[in-house]
PDB file of N, CA and C in Angstrom:
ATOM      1  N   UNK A   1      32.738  18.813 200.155  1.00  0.00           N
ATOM      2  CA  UNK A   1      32.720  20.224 200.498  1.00  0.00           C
ATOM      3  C   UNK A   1      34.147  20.664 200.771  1.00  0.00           C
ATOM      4  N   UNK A   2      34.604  21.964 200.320  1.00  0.00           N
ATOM      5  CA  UNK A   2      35.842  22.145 200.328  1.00  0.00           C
ATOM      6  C   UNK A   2      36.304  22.904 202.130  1.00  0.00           C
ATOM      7  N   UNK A   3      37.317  22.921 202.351  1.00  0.00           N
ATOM      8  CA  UNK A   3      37.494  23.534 203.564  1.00  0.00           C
ATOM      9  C   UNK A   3      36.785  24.713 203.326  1.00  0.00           C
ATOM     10  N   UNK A   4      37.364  25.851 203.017  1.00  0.00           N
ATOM     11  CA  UNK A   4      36.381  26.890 202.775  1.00  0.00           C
ATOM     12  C   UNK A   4      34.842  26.907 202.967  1.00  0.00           C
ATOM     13  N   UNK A   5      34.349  25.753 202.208  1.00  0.00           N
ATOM     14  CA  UNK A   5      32.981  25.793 201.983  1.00  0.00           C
ATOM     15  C   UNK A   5      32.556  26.027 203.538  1.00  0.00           C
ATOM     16  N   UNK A   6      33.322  24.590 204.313  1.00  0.00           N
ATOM     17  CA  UNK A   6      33.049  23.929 205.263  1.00  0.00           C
ATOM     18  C   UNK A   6      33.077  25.145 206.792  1.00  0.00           C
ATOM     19  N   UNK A   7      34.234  25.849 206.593  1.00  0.00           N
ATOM     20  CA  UNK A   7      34.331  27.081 207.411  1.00  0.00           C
ATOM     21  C   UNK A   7      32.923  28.285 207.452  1.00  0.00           C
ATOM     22  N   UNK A   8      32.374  28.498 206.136  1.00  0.00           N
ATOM     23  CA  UNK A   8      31.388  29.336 205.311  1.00  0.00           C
ATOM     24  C   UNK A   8      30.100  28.742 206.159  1.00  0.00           C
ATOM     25  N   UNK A   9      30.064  27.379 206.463  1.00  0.00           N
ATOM     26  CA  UNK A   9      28.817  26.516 206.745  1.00  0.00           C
ATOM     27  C   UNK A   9      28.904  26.538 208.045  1.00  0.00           C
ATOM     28  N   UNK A  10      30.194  26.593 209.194  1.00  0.00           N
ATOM     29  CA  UNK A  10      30.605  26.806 210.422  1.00  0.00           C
ATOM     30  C   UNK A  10      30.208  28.107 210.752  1.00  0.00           C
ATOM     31  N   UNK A  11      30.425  29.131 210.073  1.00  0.00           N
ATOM     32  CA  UNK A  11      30.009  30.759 210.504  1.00  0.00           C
ATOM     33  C   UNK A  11      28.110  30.644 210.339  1.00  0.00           C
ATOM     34  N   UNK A  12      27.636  29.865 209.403  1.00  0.00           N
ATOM     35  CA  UNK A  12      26.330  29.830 209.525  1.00  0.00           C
ATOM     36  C   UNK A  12      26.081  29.431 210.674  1.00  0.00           C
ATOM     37  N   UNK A  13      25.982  27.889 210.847  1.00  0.00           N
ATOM     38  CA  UNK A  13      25.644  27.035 212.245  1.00  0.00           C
ATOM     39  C   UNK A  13      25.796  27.937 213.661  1.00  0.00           C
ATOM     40  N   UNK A  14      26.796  29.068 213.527  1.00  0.00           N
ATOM     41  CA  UNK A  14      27.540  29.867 214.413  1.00  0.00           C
ATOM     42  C   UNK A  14      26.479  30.741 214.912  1.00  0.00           C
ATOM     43  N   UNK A  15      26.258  31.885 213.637  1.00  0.00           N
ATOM     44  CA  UNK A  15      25.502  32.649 213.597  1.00  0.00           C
ATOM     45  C   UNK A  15      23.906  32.962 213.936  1.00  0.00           C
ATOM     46  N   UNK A  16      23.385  31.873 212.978  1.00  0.00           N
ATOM     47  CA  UNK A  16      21.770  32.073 212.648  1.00  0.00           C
ATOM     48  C   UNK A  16      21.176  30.443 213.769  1.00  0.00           C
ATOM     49  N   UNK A  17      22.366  29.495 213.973  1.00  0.00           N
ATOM     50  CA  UNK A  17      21.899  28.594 215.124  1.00  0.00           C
ATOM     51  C   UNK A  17      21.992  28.283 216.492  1.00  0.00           C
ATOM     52  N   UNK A  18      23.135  28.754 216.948  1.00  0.00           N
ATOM     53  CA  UNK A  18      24.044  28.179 218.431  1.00  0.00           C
ATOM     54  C   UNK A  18      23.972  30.170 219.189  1.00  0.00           C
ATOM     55  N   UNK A  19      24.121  30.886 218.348  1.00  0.00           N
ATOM     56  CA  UNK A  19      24.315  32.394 218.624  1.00  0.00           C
ATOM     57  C   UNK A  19      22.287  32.398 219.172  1.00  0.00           C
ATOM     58  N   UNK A  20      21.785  32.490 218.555  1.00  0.00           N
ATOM     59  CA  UNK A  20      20.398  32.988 219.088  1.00  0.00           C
ATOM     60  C   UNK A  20      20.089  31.769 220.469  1.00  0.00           C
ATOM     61  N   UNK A  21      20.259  30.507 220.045  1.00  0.00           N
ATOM     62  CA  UNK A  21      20.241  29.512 220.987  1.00  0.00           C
ATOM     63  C   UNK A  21      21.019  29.952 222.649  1.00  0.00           C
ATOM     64  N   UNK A  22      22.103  30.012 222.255  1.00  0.00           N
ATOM     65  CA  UNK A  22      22.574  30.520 223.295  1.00  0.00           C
ATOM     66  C   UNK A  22      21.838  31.698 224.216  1.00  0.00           C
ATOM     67  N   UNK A  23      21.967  32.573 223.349  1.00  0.00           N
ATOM     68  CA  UNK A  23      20.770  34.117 224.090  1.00  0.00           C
ATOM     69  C   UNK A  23      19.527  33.874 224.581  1.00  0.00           C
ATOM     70  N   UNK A  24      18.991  32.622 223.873  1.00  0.00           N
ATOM     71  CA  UNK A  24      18.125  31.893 224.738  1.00  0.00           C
ATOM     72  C   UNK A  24      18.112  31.382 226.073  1.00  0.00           C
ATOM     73  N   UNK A  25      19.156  30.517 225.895  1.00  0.00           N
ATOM     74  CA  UNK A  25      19.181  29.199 226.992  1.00  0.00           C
ATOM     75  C   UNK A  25      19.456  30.557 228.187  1.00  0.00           C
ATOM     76  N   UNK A  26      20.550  31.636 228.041  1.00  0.00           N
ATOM     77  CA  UNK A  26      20.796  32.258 229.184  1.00  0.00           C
ATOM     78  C   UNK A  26      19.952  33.356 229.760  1.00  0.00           C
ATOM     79  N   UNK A  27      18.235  33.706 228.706  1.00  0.00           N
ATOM     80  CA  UNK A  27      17.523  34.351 229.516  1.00  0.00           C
ATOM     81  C   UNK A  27      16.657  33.304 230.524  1.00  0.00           C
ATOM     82  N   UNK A  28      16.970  31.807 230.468  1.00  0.00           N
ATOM     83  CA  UNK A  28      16.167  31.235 230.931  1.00  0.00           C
ATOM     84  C   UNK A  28      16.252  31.697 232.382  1.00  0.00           C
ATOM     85  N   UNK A  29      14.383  31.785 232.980  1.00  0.00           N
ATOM     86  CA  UNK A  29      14.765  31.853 234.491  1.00  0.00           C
ATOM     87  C   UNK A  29      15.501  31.207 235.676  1.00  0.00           C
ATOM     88  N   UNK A  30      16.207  31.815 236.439  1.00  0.00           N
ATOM     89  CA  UNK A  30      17.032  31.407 237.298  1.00  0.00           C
ATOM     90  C   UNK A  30      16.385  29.681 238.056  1.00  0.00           C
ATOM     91  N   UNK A  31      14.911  29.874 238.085  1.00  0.00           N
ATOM     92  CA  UNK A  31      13.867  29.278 239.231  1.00  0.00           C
ATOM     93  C   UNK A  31      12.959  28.382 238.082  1.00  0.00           C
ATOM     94  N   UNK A  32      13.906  27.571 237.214  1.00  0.00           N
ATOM     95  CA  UNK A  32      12.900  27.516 236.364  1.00  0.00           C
ATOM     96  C   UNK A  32      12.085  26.291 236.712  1.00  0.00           C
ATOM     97  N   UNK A  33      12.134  25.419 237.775  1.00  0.00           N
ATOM     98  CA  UNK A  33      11.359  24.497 237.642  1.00  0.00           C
ATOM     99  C   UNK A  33      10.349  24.573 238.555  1.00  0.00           C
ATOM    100  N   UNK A  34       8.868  23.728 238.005  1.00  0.00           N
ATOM    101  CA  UNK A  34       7.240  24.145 238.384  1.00  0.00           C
ATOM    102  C   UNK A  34       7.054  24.676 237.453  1.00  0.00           C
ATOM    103  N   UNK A  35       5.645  25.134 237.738  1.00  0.00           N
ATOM    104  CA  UNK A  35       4.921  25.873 236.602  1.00  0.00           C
ATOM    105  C   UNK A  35       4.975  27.174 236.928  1.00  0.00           C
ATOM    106  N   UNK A  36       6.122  28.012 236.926  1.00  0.00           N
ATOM    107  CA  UNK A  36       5.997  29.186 236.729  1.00  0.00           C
ATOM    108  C   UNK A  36       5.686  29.970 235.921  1.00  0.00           C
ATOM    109  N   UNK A  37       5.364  31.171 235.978  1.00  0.00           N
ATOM    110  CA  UNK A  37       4.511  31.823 234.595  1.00  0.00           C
ATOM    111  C   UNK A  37       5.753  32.462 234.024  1.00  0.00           C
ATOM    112  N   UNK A  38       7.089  32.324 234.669  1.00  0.00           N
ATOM    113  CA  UNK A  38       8.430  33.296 233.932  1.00  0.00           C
ATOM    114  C   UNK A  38       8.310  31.631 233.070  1.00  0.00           C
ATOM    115  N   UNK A  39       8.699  30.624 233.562  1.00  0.00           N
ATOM    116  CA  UNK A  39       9.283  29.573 232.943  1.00  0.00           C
ATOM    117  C   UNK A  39       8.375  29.220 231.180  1.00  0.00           C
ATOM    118  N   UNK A  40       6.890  29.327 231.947  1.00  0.00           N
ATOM    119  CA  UNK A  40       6.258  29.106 231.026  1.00  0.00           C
ATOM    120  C   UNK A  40       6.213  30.035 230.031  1.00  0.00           C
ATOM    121  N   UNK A  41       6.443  30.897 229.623  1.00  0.00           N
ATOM    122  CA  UNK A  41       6.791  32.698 228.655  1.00  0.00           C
ATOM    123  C   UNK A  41       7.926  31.793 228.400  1.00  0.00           C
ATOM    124  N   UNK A  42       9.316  31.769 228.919  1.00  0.00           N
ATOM    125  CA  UNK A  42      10.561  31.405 228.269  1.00  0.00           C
ATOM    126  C   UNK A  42      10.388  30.423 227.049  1.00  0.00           C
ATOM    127  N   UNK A  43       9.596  29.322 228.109  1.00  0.00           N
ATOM    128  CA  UNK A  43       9.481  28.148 227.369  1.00  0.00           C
ATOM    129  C   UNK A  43       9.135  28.235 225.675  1.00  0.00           C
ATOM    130  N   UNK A  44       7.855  28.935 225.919  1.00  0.00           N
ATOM    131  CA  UNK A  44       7.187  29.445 224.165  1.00  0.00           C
ATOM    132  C   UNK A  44       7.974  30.334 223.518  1.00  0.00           C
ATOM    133  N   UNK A  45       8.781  31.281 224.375  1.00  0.00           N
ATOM    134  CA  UNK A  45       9.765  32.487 223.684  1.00  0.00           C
ATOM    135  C   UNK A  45      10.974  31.389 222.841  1.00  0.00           C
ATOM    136  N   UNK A  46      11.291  30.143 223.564  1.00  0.00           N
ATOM    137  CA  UNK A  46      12.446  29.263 223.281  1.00  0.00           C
ATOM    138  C   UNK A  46      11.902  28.574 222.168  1.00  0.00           C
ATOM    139  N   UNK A  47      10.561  28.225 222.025  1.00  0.00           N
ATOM    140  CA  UNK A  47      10.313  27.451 221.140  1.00  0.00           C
ATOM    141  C   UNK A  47      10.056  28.460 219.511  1.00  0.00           C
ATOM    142  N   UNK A  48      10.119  29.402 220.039  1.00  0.00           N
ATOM    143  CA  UNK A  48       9.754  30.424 218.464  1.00  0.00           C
ATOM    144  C   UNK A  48      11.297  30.529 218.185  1.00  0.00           C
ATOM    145  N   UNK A  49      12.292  30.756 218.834  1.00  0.00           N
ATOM    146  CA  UNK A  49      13.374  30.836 218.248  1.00  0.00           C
ATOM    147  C   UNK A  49      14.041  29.976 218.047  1.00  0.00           C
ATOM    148  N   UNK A  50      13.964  28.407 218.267  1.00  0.00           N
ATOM    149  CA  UNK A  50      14.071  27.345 217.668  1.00  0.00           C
ATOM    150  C   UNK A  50      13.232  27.175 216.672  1.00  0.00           C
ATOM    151  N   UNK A  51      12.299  27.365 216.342  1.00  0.00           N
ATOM    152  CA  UNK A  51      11.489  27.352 214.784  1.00  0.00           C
ATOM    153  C   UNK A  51      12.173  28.223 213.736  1.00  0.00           C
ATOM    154  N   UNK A  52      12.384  29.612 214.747  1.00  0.00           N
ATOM    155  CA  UNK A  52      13.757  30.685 213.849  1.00  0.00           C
ATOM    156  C   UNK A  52      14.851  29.996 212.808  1.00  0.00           C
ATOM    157  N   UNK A  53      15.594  29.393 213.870  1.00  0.00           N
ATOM    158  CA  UNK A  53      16.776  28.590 213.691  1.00  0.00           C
ATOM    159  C   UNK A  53      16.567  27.765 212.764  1.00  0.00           C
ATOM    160  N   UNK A  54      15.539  26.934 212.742  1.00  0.00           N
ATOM    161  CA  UNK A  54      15.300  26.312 212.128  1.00  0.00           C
ATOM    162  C   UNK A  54      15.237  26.564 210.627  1.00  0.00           C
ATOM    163  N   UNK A  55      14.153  27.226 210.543  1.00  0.00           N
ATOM    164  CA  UNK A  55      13.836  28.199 209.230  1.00  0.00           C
ATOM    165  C   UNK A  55      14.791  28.840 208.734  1.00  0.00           C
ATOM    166  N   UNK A  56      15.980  29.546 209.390  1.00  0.00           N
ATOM    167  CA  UNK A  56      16.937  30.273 208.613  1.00  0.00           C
ATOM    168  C   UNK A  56      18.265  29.303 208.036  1.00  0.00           C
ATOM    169  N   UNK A  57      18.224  28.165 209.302  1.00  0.00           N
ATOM    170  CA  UNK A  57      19.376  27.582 208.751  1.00  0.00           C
ATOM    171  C   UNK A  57      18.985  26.217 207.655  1.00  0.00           C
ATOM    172  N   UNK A  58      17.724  25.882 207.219  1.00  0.00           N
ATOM    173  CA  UNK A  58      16.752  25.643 206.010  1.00  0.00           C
ATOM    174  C   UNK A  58      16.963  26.383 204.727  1.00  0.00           C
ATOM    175  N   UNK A  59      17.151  27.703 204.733  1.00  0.00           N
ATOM    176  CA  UNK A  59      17.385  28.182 203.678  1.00  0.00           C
ATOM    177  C   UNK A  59      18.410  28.690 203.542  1.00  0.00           C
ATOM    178  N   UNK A  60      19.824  28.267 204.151  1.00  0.00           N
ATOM    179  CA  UNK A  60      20.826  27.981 203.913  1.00  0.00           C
ATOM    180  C   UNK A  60      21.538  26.369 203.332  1.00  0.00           C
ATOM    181  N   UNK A  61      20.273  25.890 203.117  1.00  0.00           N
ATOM    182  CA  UNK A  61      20.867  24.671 202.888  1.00  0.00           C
ATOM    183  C   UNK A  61      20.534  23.407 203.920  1.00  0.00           C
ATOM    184  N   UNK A  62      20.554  23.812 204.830  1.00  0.00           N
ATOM    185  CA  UNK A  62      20.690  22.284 206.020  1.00  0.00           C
ATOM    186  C   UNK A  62      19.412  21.662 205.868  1.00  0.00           C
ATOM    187  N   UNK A  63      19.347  20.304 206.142  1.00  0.00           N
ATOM    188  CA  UNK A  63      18.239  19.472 206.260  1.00  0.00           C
ATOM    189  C   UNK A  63      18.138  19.623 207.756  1.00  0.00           C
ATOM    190  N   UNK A  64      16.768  19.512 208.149  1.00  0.00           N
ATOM    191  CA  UNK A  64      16.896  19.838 210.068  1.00  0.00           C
ATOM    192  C   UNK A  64      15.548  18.848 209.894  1.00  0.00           C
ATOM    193  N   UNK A  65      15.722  17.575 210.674  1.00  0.00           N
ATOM    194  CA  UNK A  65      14.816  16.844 211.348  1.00  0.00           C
ATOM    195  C   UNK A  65      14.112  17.462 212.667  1.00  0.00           C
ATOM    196  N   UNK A  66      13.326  18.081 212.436  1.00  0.00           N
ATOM    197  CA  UNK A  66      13.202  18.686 214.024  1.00  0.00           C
ATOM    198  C   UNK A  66      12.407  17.784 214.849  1.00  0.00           C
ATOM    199  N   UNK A  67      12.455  16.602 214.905  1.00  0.00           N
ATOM    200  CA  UNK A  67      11.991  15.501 216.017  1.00  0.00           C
ATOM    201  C   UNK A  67      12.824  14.874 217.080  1.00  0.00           C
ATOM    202  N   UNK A  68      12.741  13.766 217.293  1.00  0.00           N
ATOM    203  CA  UNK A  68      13.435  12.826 218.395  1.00  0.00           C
ATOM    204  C   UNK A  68      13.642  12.059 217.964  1.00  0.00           C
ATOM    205  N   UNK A  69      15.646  11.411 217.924  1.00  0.00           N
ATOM    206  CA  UNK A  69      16.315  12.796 218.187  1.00  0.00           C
ATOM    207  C   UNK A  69      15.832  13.754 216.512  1.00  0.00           C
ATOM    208  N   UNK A  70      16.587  14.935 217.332  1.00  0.00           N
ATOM    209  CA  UNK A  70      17.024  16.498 216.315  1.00  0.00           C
ATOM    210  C   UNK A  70      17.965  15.719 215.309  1.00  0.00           C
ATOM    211  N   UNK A  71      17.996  16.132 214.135  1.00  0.00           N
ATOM    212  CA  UNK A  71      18.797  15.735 212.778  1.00  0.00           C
ATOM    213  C   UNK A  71      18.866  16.437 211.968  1.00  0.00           C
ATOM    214  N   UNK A  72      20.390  16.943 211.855  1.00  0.00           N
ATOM    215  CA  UNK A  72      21.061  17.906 210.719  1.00  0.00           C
ATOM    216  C   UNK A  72      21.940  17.134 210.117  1.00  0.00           C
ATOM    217  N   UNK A  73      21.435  18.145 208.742  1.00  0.00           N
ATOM    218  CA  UNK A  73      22.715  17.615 207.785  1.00  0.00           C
ATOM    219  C   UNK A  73      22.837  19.152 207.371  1.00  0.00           C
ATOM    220  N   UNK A  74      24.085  18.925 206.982  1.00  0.00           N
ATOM    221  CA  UNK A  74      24.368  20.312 205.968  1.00  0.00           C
ATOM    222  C   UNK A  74      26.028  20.069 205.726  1.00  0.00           C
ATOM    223  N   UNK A  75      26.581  20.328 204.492  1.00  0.00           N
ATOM    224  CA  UNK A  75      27.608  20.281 203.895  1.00  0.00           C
ATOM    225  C   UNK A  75      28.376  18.967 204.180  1.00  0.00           C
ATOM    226  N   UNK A  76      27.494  17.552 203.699  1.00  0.00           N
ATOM    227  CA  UNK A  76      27.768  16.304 203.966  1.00  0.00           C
ATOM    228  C   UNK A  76      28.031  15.914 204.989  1.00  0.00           C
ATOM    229  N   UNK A  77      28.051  17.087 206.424  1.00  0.00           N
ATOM    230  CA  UNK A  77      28.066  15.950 207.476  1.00  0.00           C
ATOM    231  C   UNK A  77      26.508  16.389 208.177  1.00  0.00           C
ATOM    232  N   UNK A  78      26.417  15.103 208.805  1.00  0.00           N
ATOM    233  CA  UNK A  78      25.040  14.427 209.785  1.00  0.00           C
ATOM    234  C   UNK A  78      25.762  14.752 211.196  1.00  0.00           C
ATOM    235  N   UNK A  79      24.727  14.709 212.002  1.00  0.00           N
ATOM    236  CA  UNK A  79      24.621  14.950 213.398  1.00  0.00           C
ATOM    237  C   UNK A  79      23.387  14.758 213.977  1.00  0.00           C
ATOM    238  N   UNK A  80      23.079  14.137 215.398  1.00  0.00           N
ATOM    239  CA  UNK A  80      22.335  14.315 216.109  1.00  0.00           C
ATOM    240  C   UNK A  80      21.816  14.155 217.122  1.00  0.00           C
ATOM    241  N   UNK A  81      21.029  14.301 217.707  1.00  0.00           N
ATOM    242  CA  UNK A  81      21.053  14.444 219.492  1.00  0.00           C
ATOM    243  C   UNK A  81      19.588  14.341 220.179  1.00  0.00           C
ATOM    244  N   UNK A  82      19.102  13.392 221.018  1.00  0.00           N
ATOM    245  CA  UNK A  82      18.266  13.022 221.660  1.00  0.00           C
ATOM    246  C   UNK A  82      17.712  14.451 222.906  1.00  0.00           C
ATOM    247  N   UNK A  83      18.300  15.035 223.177  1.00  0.00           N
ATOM    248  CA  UNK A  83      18.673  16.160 224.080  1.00  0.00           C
ATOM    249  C   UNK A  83      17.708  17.593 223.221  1.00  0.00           C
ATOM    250  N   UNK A  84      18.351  17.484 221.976  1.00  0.00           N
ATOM    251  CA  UNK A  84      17.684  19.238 221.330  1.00  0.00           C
ATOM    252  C   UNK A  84      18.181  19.749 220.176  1.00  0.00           C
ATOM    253  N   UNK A  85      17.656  20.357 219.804  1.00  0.00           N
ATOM    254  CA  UNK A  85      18.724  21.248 218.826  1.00  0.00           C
ATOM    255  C   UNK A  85      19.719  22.068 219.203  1.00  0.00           C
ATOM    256  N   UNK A  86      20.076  22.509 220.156  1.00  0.00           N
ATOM    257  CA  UNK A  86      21.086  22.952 220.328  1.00  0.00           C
ATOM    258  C   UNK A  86      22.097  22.118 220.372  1.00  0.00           C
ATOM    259  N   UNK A  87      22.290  21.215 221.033  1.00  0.00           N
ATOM    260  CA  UNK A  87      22.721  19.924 221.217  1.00  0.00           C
ATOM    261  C   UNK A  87      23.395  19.362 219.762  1.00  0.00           C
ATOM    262  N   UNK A  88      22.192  18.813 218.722  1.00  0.00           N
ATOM    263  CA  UNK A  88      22.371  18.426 217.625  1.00  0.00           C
ATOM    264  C   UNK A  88      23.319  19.718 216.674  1.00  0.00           C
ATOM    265  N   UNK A  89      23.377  20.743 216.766  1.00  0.00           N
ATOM    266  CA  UNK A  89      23.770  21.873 216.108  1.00  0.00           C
ATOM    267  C   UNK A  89      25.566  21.385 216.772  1.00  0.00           C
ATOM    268  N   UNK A  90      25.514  21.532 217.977  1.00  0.00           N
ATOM    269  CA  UNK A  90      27.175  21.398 218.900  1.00  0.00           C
ATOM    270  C   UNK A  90      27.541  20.050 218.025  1.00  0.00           C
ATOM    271  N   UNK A  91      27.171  19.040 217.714  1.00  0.00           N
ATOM    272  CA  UNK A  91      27.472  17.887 217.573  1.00  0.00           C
ATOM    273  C   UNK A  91      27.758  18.256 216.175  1.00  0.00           C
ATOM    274  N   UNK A  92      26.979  18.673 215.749  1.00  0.00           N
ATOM    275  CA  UNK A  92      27.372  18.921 213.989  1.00  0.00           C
ATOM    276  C   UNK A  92      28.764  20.140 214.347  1.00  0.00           C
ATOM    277  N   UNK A  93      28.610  20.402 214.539  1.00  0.00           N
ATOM    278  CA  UNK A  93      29.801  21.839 214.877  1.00  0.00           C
ATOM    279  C   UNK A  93      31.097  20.659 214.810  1.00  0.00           C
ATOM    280  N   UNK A  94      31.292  20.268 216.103  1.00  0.00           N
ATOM    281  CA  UNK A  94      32.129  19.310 216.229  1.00  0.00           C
ATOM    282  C   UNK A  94      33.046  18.451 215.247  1.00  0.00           C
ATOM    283  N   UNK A  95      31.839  17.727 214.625  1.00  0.00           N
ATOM    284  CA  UNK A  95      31.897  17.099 212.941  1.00  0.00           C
ATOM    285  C   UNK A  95      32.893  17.278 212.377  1.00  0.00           C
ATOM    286  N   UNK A  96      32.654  19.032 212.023  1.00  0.00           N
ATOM    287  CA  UNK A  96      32.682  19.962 211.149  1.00  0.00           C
ATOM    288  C   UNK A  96      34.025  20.347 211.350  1.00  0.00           C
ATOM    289  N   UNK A  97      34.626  20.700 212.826  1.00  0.00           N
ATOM    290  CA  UNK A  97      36.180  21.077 213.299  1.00  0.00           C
ATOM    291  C   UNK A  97      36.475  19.846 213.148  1.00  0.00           C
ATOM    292  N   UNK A  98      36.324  18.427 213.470  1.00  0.00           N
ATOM    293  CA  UNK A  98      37.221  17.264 212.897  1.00  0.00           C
ATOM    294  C   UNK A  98      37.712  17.218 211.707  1.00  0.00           C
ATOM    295  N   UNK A  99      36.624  17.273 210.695  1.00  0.00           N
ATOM    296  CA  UNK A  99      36.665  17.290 209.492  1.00  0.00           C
ATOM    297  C   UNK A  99      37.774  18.087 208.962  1.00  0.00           C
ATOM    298  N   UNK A 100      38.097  19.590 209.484  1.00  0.00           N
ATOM    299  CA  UNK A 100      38.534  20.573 209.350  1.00  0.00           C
ATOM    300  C   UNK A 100      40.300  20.207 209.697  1.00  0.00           C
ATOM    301  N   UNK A 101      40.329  19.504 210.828  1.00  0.00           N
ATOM    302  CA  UNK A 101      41.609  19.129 211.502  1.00  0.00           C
ATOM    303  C   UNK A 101      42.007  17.718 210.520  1.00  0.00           C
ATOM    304  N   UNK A 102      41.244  16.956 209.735  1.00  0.00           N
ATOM    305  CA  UNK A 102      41.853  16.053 209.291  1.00  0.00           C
ATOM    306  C   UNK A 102      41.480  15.097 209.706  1.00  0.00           C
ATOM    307  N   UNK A 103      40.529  14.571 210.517  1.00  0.00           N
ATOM    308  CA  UNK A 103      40.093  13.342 210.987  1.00  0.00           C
ATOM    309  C   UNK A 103      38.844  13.777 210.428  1.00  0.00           C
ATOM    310  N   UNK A 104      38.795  12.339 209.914  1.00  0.00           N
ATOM    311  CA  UNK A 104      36.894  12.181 209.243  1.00  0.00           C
ATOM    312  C   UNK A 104      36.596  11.104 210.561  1.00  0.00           C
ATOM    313  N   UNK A 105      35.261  11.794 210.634  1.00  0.00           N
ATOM    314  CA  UNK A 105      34.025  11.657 211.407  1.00  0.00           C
ATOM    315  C   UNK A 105      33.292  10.556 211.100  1.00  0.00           C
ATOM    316  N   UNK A 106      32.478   9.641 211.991  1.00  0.00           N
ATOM    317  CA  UNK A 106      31.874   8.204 211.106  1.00  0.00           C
ATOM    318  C   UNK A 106      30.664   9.228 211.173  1.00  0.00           C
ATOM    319  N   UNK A 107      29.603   8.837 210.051  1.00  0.00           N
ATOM    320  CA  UNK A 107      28.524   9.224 209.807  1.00  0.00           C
ATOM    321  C   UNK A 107      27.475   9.242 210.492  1.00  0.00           C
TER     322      UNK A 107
END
């Protein structure tokens, strides 16, 4: 993948994965632990927009393991993370600026 490409694939991951993720993680409730009925709404609101994410950054190309751990690929590099997809998305990000700086990444 050429730098370019690789930048092109960074504004995706950016955009349609870590950007909605984020707007997520920070409506989470302040009080979130127990069974609260805010926590529990977040929880399902979090899980539709991780299926989002999923789905959009799918038809951009990425392979997304969505199990345990989370597993992306997209523009030859792999990533992944026991933790989440958000997680696995940062880790691929990461990759992706090494790659970018000149150090290759082990697989």
């Amino acid at each position: 993948m050429s730098r370019v490409e690789l930048h092109d694939a960074l504004r995706l991951v950016e955009q349609f994965g870590l950007a909605p993720l984020r707007r997520s993680t920070n409506s989470r409730p302040k009080q979130h632990f127990g069974a609260s009925a805010a926590y529990a709404r977040w929880a399902m609101a979090r899980r539709e927009v991780e299926e989002m994410v999923v789905t959009n950054l799918r038809g951009q190309g990425a392979k997304i393991d969505f199990g345990d751990p989370v597993r992306i690929r997209l523009g030859g590099l792999a990533a992944s993370s026991t933790v989440g997809l958000e997680r696995a998305l940062r880790n691929w990000t990461g990759r992706a600026q090494q790659r970018l700086a000149g150090t290759r990444p082990a697989r």
